[in-house]
C-alpha atoms as a PDB file:
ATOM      1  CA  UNK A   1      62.468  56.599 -61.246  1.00  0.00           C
ATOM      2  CA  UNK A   2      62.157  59.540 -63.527  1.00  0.00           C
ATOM      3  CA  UNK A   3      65.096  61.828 -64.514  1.00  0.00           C
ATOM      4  CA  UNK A   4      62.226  65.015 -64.431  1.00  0.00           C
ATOM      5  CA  UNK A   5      60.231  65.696 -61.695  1.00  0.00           C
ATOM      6  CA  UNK A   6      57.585  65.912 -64.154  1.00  0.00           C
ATOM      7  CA  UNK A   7      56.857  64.881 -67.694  1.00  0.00           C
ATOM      8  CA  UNK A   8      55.516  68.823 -68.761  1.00  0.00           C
ATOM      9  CA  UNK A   9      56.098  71.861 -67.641  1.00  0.00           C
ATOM     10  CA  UNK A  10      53.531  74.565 -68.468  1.00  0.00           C
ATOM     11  CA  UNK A  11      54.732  78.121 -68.145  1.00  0.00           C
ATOM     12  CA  UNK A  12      51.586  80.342 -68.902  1.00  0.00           C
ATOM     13  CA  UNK A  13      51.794  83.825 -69.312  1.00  0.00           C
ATOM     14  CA  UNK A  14      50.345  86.160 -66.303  1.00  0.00           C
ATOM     15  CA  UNK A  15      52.166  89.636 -67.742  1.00  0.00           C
ATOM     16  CA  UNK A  16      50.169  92.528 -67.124  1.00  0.00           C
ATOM     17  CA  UNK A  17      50.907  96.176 -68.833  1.00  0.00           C
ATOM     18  CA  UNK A  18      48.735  99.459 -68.423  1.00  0.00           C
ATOM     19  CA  UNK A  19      45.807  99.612 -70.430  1.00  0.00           C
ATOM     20  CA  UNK A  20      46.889 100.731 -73.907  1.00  0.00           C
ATOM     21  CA  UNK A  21      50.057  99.767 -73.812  1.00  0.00           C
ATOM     22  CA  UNK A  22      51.060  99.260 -77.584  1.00  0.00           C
ATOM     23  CA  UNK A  23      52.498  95.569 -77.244  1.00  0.00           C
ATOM     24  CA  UNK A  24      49.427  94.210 -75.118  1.00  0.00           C
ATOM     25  CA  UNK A  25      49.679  91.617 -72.700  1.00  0.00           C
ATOM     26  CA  UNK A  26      48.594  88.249 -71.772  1.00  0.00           C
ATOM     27  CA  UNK A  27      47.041  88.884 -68.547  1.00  0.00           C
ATOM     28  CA  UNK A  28      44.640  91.801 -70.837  1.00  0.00           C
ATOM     29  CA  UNK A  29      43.690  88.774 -72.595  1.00  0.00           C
ATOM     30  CA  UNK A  30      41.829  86.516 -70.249  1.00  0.00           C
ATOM     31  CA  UNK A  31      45.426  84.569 -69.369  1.00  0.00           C
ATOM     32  CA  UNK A  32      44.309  84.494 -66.025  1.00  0.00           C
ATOM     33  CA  UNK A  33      41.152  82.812 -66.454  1.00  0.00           C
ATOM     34  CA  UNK A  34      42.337  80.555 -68.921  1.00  0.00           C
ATOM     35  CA  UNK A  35      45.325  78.857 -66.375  1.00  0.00           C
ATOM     36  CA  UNK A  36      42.843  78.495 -63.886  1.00  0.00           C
ATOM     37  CA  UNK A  37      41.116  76.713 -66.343  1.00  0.00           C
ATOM     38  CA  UNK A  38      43.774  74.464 -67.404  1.00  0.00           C
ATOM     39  CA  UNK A  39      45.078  73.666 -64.042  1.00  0.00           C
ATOM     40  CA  UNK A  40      41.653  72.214 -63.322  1.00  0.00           C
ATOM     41  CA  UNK A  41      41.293  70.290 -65.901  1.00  0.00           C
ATOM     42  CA  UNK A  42      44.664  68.937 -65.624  1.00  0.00           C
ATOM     43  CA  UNK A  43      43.979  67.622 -61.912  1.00  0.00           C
ATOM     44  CA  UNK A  44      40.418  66.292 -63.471  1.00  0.00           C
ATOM     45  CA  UNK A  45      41.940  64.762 -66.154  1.00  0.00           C
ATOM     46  CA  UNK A  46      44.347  62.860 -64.141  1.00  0.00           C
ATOM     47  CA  UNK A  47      47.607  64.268 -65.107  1.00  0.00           C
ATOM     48  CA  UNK A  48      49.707  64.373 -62.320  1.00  0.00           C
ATOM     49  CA  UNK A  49      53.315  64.554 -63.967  1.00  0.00           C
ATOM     50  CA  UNK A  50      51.832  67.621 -65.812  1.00  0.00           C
ATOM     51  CA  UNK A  51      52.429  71.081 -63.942  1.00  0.00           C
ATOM     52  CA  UNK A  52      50.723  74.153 -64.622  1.00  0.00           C
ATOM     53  CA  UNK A  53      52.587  77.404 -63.814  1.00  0.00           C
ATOM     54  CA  UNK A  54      52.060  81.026 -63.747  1.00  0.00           C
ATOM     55  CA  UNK A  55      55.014  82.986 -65.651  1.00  0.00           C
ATOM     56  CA  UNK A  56      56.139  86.540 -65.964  1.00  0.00           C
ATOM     57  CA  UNK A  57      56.610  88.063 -69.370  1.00  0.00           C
ATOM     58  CA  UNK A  58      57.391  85.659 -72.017  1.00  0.00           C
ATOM     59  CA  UNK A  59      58.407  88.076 -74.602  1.00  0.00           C
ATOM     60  CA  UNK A  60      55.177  87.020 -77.169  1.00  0.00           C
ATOM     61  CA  UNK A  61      52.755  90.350 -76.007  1.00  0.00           C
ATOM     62  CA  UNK A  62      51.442  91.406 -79.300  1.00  0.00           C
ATOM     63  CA  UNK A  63      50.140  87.874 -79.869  1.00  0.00           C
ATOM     64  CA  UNK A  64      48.873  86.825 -76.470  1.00  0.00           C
ATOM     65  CA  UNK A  65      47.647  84.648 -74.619  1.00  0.00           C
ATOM     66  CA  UNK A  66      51.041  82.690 -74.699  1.00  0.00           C
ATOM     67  CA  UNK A  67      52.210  79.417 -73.176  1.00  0.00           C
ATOM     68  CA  UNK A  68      55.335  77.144 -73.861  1.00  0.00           C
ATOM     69  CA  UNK A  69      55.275  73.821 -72.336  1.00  0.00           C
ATOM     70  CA  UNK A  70      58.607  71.446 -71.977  1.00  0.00           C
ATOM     71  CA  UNK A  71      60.428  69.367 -72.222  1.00  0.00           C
ATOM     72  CA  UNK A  72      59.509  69.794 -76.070  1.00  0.00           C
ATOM     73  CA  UNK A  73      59.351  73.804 -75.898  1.00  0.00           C
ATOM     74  CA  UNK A  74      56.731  74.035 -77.569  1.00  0.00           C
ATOM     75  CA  UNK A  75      54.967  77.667 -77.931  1.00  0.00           C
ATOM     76  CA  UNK A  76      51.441  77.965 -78.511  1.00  0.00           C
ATOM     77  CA  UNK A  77      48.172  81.189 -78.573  1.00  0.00           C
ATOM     78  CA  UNK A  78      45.721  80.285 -77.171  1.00  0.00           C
ATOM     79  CA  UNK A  79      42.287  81.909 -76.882  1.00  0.00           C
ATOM     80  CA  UNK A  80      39.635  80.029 -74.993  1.00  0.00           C
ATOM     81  CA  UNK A  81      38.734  76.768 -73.196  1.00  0.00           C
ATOM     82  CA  UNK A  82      38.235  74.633 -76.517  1.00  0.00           C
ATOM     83  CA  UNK A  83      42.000  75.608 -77.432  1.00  0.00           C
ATOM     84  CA  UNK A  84      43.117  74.467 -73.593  1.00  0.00           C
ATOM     85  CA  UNK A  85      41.278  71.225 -74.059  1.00  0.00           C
ATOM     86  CA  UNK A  86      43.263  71.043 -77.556  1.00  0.00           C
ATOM     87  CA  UNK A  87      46.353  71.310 -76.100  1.00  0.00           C
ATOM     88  CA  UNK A  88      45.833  69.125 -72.837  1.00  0.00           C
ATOM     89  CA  UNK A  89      44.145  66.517 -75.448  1.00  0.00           C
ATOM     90  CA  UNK A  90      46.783  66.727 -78.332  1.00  0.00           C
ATOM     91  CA  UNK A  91      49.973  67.386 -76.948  1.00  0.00           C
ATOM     92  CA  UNK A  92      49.820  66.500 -73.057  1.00  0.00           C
ATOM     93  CA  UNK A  93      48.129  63.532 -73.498  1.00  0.00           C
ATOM     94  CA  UNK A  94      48.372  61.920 -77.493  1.00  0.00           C
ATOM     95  CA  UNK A  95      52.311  63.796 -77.681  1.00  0.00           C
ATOM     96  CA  UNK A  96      51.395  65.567 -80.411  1.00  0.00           C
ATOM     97  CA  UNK A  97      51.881  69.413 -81.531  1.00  0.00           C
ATOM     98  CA  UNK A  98      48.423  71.175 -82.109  1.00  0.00           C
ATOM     99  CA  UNK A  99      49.628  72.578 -85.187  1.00  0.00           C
ATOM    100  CA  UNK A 100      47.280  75.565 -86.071  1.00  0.00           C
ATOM    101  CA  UNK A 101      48.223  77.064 -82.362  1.00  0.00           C
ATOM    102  CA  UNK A 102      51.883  76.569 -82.506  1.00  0.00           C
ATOM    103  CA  UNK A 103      53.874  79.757 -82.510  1.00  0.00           C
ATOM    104  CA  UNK A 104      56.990  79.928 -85.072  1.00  0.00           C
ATOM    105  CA  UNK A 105      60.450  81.524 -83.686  1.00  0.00           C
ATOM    106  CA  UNK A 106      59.582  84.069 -86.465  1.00  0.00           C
ATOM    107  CA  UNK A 107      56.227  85.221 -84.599  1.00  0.00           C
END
């Protein structure tokens, strides 16, 4: 048996601010849309040690949407469904880190 409960862990960003709010947030975004997204294509893609979950402020606003999926914790923008299937494609299921999405520590 495992030593996780699941392979990856993907904490998606659901903050909301007022409208105008200087840094932004996620949830302005389409963050909402775009998990829903992603947890359905998880369960159609057959990726049951992968779990999708909504998180509070991850501290990333200005450059929103924002995930970070572990064990790896790795950070990555996203912006639509093609970058979602990128991800799920690339890193969830190949292991690899979709480069031009990554976030640095710096950002």
């Amino acid at each position: 048996m495992s030593e996780h409960f699941y392979q990856s862990h993907v904490f998606v960003c659901q903050n909301e601010r007022p409208d105008g709010h200087p840094r932004g947030c996620c949830q302005a975004a389409g963050a909402t849309r775009l998990r829903n997204y992603m947890k359905v294509r998880v369960k159609e893609l057959g990726l049951p040690a992968t779990r999708v979950n909504t998180a509070g402020c991850l501290d990333r606003c200005e450059l929103g949407p924002v995930m970070v999926i572990y064990p790896q914790g790795t950070w990555y923008r996203y912006e639509n469904e093609g970058d979602i299937e990128e991800i799920l494609q690339t890193h969830l299921i190949e292991g690899n880190i979709v480069e031009r999405l990554q976030l640095q520590p710096d950002q």
